[in-house]
C-alpha atoms as a PDB file:
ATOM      1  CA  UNK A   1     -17.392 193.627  44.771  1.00  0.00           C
ATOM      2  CA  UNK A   2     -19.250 197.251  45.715  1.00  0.00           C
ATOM      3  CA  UNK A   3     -21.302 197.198  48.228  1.00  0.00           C
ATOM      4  CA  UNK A   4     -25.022 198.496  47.838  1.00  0.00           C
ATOM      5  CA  UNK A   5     -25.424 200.686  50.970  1.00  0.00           C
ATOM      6  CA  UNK A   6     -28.937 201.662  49.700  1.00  0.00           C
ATOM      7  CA  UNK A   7     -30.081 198.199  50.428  1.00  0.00           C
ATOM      8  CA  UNK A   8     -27.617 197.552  53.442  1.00  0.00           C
ATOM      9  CA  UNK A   9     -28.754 196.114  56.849  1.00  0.00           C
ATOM     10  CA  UNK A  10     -26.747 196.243  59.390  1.00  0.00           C
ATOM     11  CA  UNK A  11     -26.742 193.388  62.498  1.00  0.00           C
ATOM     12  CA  UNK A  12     -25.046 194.017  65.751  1.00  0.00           C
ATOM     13  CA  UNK A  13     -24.354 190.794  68.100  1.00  0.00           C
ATOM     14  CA  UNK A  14     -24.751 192.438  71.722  1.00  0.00           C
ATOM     15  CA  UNK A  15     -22.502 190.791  74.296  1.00  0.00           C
ATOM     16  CA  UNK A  16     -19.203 190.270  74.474  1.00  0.00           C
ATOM     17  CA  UNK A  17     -17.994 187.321  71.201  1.00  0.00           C
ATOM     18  CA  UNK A  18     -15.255 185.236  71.469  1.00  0.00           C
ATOM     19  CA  UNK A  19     -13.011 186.412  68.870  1.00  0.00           C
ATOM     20  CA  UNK A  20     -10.841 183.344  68.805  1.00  0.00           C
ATOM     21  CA  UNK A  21     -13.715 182.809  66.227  1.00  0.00           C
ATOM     22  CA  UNK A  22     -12.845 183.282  62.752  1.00  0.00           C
ATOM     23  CA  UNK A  23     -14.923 183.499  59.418  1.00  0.00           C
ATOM     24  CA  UNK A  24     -16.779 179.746  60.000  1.00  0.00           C
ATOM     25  CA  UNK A  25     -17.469 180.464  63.870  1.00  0.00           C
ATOM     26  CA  UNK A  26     -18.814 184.100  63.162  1.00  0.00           C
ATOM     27  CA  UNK A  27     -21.512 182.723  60.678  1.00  0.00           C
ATOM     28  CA  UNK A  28     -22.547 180.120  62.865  1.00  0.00           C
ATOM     29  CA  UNK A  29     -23.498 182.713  65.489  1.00  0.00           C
ATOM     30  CA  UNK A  30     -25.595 184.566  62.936  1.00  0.00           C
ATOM     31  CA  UNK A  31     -27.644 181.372  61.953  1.00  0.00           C
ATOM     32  CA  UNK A  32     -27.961 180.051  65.561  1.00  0.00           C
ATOM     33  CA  UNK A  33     -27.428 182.811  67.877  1.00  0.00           C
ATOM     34  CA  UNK A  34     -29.156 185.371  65.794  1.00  0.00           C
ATOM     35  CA  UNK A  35     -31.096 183.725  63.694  1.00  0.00           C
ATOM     36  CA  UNK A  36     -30.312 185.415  60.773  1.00  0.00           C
ATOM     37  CA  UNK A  37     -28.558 184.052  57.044  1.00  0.00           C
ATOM     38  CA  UNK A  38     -24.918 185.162  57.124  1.00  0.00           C
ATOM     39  CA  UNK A  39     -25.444 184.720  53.049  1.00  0.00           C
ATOM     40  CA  UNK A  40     -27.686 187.459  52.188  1.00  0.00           C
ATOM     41  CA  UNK A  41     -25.132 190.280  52.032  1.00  0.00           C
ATOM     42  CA  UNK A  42     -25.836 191.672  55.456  1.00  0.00           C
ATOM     43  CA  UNK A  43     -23.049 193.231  57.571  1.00  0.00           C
ATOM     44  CA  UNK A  44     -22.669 191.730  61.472  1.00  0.00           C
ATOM     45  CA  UNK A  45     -20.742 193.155  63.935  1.00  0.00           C
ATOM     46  CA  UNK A  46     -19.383 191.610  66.871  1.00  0.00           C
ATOM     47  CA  UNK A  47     -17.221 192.922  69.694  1.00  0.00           C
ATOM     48  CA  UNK A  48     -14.585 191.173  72.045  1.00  0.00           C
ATOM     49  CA  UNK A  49     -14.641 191.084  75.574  1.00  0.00           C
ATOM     50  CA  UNK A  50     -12.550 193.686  76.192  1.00  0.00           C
ATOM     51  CA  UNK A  51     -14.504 196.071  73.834  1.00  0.00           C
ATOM     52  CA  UNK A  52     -11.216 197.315  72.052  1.00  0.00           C
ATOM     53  CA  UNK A  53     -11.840 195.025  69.336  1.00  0.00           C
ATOM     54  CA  UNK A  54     -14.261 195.230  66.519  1.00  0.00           C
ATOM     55  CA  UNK A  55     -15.375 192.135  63.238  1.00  0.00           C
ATOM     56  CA  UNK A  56     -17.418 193.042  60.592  1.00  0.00           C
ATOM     57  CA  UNK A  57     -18.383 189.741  58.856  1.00  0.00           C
ATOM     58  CA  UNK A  58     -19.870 190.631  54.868  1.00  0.00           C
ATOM     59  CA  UNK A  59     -20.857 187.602  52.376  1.00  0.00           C
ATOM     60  CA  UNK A  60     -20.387 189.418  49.063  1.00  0.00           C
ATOM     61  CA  UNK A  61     -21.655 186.321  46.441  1.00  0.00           C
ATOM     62  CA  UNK A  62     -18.192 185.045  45.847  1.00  0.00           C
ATOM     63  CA  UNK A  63     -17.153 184.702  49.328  1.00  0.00           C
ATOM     64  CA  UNK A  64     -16.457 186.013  52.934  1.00  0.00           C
ATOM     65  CA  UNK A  65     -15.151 189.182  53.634  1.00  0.00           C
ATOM     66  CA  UNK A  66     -13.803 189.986  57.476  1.00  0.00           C
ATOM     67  CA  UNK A  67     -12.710 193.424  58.810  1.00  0.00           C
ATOM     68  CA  UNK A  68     -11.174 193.806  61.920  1.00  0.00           C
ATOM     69  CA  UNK A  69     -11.054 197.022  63.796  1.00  0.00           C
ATOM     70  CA  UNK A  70      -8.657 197.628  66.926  1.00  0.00           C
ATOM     71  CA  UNK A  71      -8.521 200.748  69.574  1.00  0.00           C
ATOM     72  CA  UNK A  72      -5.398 201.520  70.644  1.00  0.00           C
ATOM     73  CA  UNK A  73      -7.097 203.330  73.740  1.00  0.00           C
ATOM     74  CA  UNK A  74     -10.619 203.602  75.309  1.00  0.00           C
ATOM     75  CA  UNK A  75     -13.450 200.961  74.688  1.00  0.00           C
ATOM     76  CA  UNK A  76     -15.930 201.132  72.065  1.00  0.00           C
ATOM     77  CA  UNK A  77     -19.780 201.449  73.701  1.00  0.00           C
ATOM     78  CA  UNK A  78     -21.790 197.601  72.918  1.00  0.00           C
ATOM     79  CA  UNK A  79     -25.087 196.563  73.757  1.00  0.00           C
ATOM     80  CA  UNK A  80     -25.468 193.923  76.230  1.00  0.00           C
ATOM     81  CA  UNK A  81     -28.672 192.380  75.290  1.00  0.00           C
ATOM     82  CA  UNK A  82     -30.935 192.084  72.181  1.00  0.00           C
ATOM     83  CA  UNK A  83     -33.401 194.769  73.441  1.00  0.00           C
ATOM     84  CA  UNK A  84     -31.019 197.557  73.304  1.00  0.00           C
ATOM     85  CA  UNK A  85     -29.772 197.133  69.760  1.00  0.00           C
ATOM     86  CA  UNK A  86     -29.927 193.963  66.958  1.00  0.00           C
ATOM     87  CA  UNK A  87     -30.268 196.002  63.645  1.00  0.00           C
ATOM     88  CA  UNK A  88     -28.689 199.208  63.249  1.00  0.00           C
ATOM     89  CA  UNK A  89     -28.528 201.832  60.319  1.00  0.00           C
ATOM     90  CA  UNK A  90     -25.335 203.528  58.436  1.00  0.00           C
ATOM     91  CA  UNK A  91     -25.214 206.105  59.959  1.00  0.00           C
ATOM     92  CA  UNK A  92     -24.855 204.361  63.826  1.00  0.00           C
ATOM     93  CA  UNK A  93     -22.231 202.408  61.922  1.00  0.00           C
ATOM     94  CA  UNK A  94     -20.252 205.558  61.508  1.00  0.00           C
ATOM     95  CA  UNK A  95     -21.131 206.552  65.131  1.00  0.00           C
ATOM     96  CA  UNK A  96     -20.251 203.235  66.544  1.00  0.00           C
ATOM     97  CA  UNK A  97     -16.650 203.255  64.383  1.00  0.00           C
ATOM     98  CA  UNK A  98     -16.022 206.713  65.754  1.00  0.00           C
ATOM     99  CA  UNK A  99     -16.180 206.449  69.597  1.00  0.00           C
ATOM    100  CA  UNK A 100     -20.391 207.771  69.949  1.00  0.00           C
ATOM    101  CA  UNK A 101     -22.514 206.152  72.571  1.00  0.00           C
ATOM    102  CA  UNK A 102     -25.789 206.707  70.887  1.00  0.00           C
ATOM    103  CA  UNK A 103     -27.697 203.420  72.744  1.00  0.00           C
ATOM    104  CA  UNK A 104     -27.517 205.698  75.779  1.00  0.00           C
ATOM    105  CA  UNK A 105     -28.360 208.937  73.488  1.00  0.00           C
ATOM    106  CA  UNK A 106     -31.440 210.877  74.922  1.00  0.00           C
ATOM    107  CA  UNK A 107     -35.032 209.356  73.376  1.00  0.00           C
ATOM    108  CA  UNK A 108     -37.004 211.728  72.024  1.00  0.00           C
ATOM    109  CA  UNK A 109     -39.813 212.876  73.696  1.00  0.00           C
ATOM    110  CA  UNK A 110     -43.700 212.447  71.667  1.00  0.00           C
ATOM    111  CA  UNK A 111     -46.456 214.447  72.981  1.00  0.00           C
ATOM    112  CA  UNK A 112     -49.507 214.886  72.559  1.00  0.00           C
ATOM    113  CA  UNK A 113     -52.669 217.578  73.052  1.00  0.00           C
ATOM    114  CA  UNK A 114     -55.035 216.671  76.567  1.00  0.00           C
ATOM    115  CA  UNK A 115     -58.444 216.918  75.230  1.00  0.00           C
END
Protein backbone atom coordinates (compact mmCIF):
# COMPACT_ATOMS: atom_id res chain seq x y z
CA UNK A 1 0.00 0.00 0.00
CA UNK A 2 1.32 3.89 -0.76
CA UNK A 3 1.45 5.89 1.79
CA UNK A 4 -0.39 9.39 1.73
CA UNK A 5 2.32 11.73 3.12
CA UNK A 6 -0.07 14.70 2.48
CA UNK A 7 -2.22 13.47 5.26
CA UNK A 8 0.69 11.85 7.37
CA UNK A 9 1.17 12.46 11.16
CA UNK A 10 3.94 11.58 12.59
CA UNK A 11 4.19 10.38 16.63
CA UNK A 12 7.45 10.19 18.43
CA UNK A 13 7.50 8.09 21.89
CA UNK A 14 10.20 10.18 23.96
CA UNK A 15 12.20 7.99 26.33
CA UNK A 16 14.08 5.25 25.91
CA UNK A 17 11.38 1.80 24.62
CA UNK A 18 12.12 -1.51 25.27
CA UNK A 19 12.66 -2.95 21.98
CA UNK A 20 12.34 -6.53 23.05
CA UNK A 21 8.79 -5.28 22.04
CA UNK A 22 7.59 -6.33 18.80
CA UNK A 23 4.51 -5.34 16.57
CA UNK A 24 1.68 -6.26 19.57
CA UNK A 25 3.85 -4.49 22.43
CA UNK A 26 4.55 -1.31 20.21
CA UNK A 27 0.71 -0.71 19.70
CA UNK A 28 -0.07 -1.17 23.13
CA UNK A 29 2.22 1.74 24.04
CA UNK A 30 0.45 3.95 21.53
CA UNK A 31 -3.10 3.21 23.04
CA UNK A 32 -1.93 3.34 26.71
CA UNK A 33 1.20 5.19 26.89
CA UNK A 34 0.30 7.68 24.28
CA UNK A 35 -2.99 7.63 24.02
CA UNK A 36 -3.27 7.54 20.56
CA UNK A 37 -5.04 4.61 17.90
CA UNK A 38 -2.14 2.65 16.41
CA UNK A 39 -5.03 1.92 13.55
CA UNK A 40 -5.46 5.16 11.94
CA UNK A 41 -2.45 5.05 9.61
CA UNK A 42 -0.19 7.17 11.74
CA UNK A 43 3.59 6.54 11.85
CA UNK A 44 5.26 6.09 15.67
CA UNK A 45 8.63 6.09 16.35
CA UNK A 46 10.33 4.69 19.18
CA UNK A 47 13.99 4.51 20.14
CA UNK A 48 16.04 1.92 22.29
CA UNK A 49 17.98 2.63 25.15
CA UNK A 50 21.02 2.88 23.67
CA UNK A 51 19.73 5.37 21.00
CA UNK A 52 21.42 3.38 18.05
CA UNK A 53 18.26 1.81 17.31
CA UNK A 54 15.25 3.16 15.58
CA UNK A 55 11.03 1.33 14.97
CA UNK A 56 8.72 2.88 12.90
CA UNK A 57 5.37 1.11 13.58
CA UNK A 58 2.63 1.97 10.31
CA UNK A 59 -1.02 0.24 10.25
CA UNK A 60 -1.66 0.39 6.50
CA UNK A 61 -5.60 -1.20 6.45
CA UNK A 62 -4.46 -4.70 5.78
CA UNK A 63 -2.01 -4.98 8.47
CA UNK A 64 1.19 -3.91 10.43
CA UNK A 65 4.09 -2.70 8.91
CA UNK A 66 7.56 -2.39 11.17
CA UNK A 67 10.84 -0.72 10.05
CA UNK A 68 13.78 -0.97 11.92
CA UNK A 69 16.64 1.38 11.61
CA UNK A 70 20.25 0.64 13.14
CA UNK A 71 23.52 3.09 13.49
CA UNK A 72 26.48 1.49 13.11
CA UNK A 73 28.17 4.54 15.02
CA UNK A 74 27.02 7.64 17.02
CA UNK A 75 23.49 7.91 18.71
CA UNK A 76 20.53 9.32 17.18
CA UNK A 77 19.24 12.70 19.30
CA UNK A 78 15.49 11.55 21.31
CA UNK A 79 13.36 13.49 23.40
CA UNK A 80 13.13 12.58 26.91
CA UNK A 81 9.77 13.77 27.84
CA UNK A 82 6.43 14.61 26.12
CA UNK A 83 7.05 18.42 26.28
CA UNK A 84 9.94 18.42 24.02
CA UNK A 85 8.46 16.50 21.12
CA UNK A 86 5.07 14.01 20.68
CA UNK A 87 4.05 14.89 17.01
CA UNK A 88 6.52 15.71 14.53
CA UNK A 89 6.35 16.67 10.71
CA UNK A 90 8.16 15.02 7.46
CA UNK A 91 10.48 16.90 7.22
CA UNK A 92 11.99 16.30 11.16
CA UNK A 93 11.49 12.72 10.04
CA UNK A 94 14.17 13.19 7.47
CA UNK A 95 16.22 15.22 10.03
CA UNK A 96 15.81 12.73 12.75
CA UNK A 97 16.82 9.64 10.09
CA UNK A 98 19.85 11.68 9.12
CA UNK A 99 21.81 12.41 12.36
CA UNK A 100 20.09 16.44 13.00
CA UNK A 101 19.41 17.51 16.52
CA UNK A 102 16.70 19.94 15.72
CA UNK A 103 14.82 19.62 19.50
CA UNK A 104 17.89 21.57 20.61
CA UNK A 105 17.78 23.80 17.22
CA UNK A 106 17.72 27.62 18.09
CA UNK A 107 13.79 28.98 18.63
CA UNK A 108 13.05 31.68 16.76
CA UNK A 109 12.87 34.84 18.18
CA UNK A 110 9.06 37.02 17.81
CA UNK A 111 9.17 40.61 18.47
CA UNK A 112 7.26 43.06 18.68
CA UNK A 113 7.01 47.22 18.41
CA UNK A 114 7.07 49.11 22.31
CA UNK A 115 4.31 51.51 21.99
Amino acid sequence: MIIDISKLRIFVKPGPTDFRKQINGLSIIVQEEMELDPLNGNLYIFCNKRRNRLKILYWDKTGFAMWLKRLEQNKFFWPKTNEEALEIDLEKMRMLLSGIDFWHAHKELKFSKIM
